[in-house]
Protein backbone atom coordinates (compact mmCIF):
# COMPACT_ATOMS: atom_id res chain seq x y z
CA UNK A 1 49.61 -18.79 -25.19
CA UNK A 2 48.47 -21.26 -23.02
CA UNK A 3 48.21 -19.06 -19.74
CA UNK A 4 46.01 -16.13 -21.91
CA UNK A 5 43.52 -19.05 -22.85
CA UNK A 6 43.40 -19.80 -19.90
CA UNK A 7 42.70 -16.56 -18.42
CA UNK A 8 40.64 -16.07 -20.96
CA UNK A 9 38.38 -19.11 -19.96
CA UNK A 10 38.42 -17.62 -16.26
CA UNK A 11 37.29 -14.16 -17.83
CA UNK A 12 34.32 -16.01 -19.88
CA UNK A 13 33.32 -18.34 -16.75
CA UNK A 14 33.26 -14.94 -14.70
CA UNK A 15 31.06 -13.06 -16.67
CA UNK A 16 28.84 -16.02 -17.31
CA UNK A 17 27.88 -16.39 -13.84
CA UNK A 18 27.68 -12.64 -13.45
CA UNK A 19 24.72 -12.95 -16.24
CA UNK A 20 22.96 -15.89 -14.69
CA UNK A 21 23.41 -14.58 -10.74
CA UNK A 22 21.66 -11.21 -9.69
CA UNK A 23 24.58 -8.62 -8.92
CA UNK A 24 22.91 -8.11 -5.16
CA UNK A 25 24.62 -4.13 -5.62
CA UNK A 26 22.56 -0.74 -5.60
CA UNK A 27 21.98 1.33 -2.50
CA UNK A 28 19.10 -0.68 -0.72
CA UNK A 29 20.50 -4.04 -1.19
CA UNK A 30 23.87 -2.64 0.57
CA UNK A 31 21.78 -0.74 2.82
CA UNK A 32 20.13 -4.21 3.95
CA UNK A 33 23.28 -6.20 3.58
CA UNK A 34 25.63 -4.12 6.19
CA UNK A 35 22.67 -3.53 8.34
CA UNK A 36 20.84 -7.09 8.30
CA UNK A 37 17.45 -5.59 8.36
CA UNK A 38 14.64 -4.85 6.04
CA UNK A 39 13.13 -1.86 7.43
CA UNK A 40 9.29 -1.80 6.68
CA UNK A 41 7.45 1.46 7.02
CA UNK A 42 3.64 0.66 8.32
CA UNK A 43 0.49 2.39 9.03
CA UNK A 44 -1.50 2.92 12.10
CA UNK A 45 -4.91 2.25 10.66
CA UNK A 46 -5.45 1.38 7.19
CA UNK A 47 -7.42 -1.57 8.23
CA UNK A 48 -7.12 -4.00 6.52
CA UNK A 49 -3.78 -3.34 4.93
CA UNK A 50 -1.43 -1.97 7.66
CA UNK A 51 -2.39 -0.90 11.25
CA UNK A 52 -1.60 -1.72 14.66
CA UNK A 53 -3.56 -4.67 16.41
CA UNK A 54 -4.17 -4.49 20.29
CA UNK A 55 -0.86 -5.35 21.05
CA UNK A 56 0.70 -3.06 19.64
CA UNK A 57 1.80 -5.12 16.61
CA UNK A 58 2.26 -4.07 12.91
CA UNK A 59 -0.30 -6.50 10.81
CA UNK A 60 -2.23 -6.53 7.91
CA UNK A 61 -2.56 -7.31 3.96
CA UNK A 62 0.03 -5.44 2.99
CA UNK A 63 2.15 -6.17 5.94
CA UNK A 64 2.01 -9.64 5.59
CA UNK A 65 3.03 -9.45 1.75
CA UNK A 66 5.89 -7.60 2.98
CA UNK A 67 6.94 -10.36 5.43
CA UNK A 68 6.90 -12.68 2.46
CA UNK A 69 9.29 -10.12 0.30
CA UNK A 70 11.82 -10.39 3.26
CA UNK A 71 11.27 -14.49 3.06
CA UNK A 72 12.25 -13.82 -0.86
CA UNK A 73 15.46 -11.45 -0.14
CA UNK A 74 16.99 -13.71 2.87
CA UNK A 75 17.02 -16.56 -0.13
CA UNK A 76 18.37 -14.73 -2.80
CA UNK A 77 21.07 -12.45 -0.52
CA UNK A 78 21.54 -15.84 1.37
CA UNK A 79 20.84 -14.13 4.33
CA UNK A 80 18.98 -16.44 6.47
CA UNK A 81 19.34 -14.47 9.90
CA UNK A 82 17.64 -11.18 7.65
CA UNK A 83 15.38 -9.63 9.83
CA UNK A 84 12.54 -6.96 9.47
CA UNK A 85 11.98 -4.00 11.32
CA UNK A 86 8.99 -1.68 11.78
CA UNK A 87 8.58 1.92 11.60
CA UNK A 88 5.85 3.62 11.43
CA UNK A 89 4.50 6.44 8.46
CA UNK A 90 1.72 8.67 8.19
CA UNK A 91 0.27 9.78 4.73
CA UNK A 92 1.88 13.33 5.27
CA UNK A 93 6.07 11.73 5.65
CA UNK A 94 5.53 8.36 3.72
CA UNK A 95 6.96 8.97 0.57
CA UNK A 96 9.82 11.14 2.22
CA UNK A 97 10.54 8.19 4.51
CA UNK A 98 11.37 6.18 1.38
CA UNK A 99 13.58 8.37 -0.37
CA UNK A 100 15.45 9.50 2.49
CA UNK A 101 16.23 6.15 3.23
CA UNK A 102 14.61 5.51 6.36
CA UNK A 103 12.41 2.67 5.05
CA UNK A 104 13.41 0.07 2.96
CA UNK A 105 9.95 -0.98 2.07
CA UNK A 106 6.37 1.11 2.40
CA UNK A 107 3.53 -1.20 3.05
CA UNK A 108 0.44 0.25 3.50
CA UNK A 109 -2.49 1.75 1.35
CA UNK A 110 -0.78 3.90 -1.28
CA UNK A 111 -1.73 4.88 -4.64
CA UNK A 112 0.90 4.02 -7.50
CA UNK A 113 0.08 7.62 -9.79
CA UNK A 114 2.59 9.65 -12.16
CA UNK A 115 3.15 12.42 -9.79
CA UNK A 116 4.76 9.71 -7.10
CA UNK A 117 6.66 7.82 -9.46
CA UNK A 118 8.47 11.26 -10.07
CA UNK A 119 9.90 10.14 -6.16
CA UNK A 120 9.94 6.64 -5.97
CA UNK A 121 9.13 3.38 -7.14
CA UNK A 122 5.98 0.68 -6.94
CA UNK A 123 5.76 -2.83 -7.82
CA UNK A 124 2.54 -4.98 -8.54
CA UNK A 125 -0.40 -3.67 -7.30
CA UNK A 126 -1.98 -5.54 -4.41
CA UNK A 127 -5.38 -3.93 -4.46
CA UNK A 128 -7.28 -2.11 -6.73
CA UNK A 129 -9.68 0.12 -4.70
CA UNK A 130 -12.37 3.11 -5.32
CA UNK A 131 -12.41 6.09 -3.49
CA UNK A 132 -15.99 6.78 -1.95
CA UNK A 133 -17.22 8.51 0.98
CA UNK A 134 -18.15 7.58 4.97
CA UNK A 135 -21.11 9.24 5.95
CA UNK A 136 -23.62 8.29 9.42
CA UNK A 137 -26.33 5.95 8.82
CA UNK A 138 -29.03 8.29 8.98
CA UNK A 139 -27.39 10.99 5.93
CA UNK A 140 -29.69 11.70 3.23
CA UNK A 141 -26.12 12.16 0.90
CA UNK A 142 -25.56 9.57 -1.53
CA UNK A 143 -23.01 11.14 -4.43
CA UNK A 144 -20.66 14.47 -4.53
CA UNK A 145 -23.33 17.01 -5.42
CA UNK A 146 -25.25 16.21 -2.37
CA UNK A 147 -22.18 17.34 -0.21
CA UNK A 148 -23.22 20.83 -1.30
CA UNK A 149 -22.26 23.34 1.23
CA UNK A 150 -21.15 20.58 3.59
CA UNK A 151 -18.38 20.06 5.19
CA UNK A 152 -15.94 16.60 3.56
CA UNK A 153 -13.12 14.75 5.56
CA UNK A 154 -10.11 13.32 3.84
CA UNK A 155 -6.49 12.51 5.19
CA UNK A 156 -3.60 14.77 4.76
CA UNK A 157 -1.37 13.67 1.88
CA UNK A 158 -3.86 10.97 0.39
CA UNK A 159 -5.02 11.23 -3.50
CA UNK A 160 -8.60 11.31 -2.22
CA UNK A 161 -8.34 14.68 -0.57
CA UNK A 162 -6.84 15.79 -3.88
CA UNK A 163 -9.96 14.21 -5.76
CA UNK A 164 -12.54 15.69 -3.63
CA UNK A 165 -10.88 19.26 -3.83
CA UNK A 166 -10.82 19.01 -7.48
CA UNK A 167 -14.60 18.15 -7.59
CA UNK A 168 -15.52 20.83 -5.55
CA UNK A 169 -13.99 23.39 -7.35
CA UNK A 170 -15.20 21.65 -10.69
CA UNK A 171 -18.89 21.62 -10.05
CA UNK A 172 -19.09 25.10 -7.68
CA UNK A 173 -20.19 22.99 -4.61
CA UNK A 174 -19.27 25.14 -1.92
CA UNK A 175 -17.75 21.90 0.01
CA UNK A 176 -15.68 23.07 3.57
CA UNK A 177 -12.69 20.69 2.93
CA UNK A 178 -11.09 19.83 5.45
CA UNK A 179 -7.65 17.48 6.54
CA UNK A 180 -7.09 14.69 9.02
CA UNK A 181 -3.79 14.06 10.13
CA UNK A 182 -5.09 10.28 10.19
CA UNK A 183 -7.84 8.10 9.14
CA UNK A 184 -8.79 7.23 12.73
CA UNK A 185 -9.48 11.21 13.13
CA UNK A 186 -11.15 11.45 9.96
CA UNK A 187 -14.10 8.94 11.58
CA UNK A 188 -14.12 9.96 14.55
CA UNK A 189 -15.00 13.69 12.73
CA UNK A 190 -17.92 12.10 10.93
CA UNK A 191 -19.15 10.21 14.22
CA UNK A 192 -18.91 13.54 16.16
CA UNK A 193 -20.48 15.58 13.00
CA UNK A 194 -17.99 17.68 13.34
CA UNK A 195 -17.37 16.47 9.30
CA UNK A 196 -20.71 15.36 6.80
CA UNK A 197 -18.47 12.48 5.15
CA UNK A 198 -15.14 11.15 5.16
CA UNK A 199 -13.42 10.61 1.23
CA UNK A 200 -11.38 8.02 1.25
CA UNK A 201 -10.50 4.47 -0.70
CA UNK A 202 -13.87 2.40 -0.45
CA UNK A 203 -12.36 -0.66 1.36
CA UNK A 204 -9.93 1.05 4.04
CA UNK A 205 -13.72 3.03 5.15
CA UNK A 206 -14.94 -0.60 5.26
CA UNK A 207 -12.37 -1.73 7.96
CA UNK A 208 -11.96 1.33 9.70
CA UNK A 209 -15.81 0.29 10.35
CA UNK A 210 -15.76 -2.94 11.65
CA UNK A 211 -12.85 -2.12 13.67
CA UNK A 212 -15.83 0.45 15.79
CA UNK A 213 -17.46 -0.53 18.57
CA UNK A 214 -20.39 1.47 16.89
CA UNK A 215 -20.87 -0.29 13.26
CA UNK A 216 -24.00 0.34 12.55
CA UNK A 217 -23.13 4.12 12.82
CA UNK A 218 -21.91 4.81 9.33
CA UNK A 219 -22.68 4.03 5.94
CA UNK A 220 -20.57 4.08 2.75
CA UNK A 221 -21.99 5.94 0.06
CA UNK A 222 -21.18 7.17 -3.82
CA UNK A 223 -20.07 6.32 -6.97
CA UNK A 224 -16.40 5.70 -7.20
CA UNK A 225 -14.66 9.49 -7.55
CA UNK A 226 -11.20 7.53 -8.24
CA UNK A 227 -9.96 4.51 -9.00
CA UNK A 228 -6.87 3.49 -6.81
CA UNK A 229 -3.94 0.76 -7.74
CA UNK A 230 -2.41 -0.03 -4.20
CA UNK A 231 1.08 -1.08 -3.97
CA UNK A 232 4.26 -1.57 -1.83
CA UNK A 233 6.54 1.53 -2.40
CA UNK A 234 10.13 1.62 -2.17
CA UNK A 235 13.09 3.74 -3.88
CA UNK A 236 13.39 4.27 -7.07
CA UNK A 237 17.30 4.26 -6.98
CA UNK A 238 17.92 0.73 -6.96
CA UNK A 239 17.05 -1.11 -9.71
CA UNK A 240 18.28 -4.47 -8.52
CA UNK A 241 16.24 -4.22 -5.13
CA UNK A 242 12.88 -3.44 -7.85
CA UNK A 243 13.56 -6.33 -9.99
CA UNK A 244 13.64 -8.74 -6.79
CA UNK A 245 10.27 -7.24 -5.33
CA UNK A 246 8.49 -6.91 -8.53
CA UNK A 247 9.36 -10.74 -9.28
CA UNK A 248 8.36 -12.13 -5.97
CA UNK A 249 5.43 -10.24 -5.98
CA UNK A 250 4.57 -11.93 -9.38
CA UNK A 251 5.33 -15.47 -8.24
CA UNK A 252 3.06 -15.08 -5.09
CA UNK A 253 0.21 -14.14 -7.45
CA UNK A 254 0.71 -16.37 -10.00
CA UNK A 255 1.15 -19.64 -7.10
CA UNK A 256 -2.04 -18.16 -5.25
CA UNK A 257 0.13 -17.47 -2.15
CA UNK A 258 -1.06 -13.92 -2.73
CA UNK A 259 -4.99 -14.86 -3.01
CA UNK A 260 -4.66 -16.99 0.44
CA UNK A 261 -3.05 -13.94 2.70
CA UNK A 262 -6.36 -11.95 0.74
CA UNK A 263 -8.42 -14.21 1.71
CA UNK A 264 -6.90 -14.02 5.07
CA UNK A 265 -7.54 -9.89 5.67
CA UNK A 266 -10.33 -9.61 3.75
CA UNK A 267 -13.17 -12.53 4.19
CA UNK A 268 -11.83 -13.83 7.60
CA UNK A 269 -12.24 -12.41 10.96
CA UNK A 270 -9.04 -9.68 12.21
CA UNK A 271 -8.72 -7.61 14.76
CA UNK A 272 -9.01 -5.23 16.65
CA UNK A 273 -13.07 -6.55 16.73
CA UNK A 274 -12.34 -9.98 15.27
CA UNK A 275 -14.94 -8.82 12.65
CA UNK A 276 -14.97 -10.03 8.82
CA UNK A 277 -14.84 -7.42 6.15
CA UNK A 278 -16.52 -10.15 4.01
CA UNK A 279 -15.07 -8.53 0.70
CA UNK A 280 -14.36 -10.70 -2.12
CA UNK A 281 -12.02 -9.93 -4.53
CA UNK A 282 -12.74 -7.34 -7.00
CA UNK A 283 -13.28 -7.41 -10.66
CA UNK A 284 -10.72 -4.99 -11.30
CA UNK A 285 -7.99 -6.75 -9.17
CA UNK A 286 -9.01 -9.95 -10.59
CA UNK A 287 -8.83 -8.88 -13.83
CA UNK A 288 -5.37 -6.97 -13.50
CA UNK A 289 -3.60 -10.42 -11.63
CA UNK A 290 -4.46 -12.44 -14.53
CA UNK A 291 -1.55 -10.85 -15.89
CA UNK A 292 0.70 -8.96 -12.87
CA UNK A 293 2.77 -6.08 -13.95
CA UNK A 294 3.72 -3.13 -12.03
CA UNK A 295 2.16 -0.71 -15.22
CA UNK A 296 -0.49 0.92 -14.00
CA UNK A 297 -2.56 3.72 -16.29
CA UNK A 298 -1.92 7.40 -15.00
């Protein structure tokens, strides 16, 4: 009797700690544990969130969120020699990157919707942004309709190019549309005229911008044709790995840690011109922090 109440105590003092200590199993968290690397997928030019500074460097909003997930995962894995490593995605293999397994993290510009939740996962939303459109200074078009029989920009495999596409074939417009494998391109299109306007996420067109040598080029025009919750994406197959990334993303917001690395990209000068976006937070991202959650409508 004695030795089965005292396995039994073992058996209770096991499970106990099993309910108070995260079980640090699931497919990324083993991936990252034999390898000792968080592999983060970045962008080439989603200024401000993820692109490449002069050096050749992976920075940004998003990026640097990212870095602080890592911070989180070498404490709880007690992994203090955890290191990140950078790969780099394109709108068109981003999502395929993640659930093959060949990034660990996706930090970047994307848009948490249904259809990509079908494929993988999001946490809290770390900007809340409008799709609009890039046009030169001197274009008489100011919403969609005026794009009639014109020719509109967007990047391959983003939600705007989807958007505009349904618009033109809702109101009969007669828009040539027309993908970019890249943002970069997409500009470079309208600054050539070789494109009338570029659609894409309001405040990525505002730091692809002041990242020009030629600012005062371009103008960004419209009423919003989406509205677009950015998050980091990562697999949907690991539950663990979410619930670790979805809570440090809610403790950076709720200490502020999140607001100062904003502050940071967004109303500070960055490269590659050591410019200033000068873009205070949003309503709707203010709004949707006072209470973080990785819900998002549609």
């Amino acid at each position: 009797m004695p030795l089965t109440r005292s396995l039994a105590r073992c058996a209770l003092a096991l499970l106990a700690a099993a309910l108070v200590q995260p079980s640090m199993a699931g497919p990324v968290l083993d991936r990252i544990k034999s390898s000792g690397t968080v592999v983060i997928a970045h962008r080439e030019s989603s200024v401000p969130f993820s692109f490449v500074d002069p050096d050749g460097k992976p920075v940004g909003y998003a990026v640097d969120l990212c870095l602080k997930l890592v911070d989180a995962l070498r404490r709880q894995m007690a992994a203090p020699d955890l290191k990140p490593r950078f790969v780099m995605v394109t709108p068109a293999n981003r999502i395929a990157m993640i659930e093959e397994g060949k990034a660990d993290l996706e930090c970047g510009s994307t848009t948490n919707n249904a259809e990509r939740r079908q494929k993988v996962a999001f946490t809290v939303p770390h900007y809340i942004a409008g799709a609009r459109y890039l046009v030169r200074a001197d274009s008489p078009v100011d919403v969609i309709r005026d794009f009639k029989g014109r020719t509109v920009v967007s990047t391959k495999g983003t939600t705007p190019l989807k958007a505009v596409t349904q618009a033109n074939n809702e109101y009969q417009l007669g828009i040539r549309v027309v993908e970019a494998p890249d943002h970069a391109r997409a500009v470079d299109m309208v600054a050539a005229a070789e494109a009338d306007g570029f659609a894409m996420d309001d405040v990525l067109l505002y730091g692809l911008v002041a990242g020009r040598p030629d600012p005062g080029k371009f103008k960004v025009v419209g009423k919003f044709l989406t509205i677009e919750p950015l998050a980091i994406m990562f697999s949907r197959s690991d539950a663990e790995f979410k619930k670790l990334v979805d809570d440090e993303m809610k403790r950076l917001i709720q200490t502020r840690e999140a607001h100062v690395v904003y502050e940071r990209w967004f109303q500070k000068p960055i490269p590659p011109a050591n410019r200033s976006l000068n873009l205070p937070m949003n309503y709707l991202l203010k709004d949707f922090w006072k209470y973080p959650t990785d819900q998002v409508p549609g």
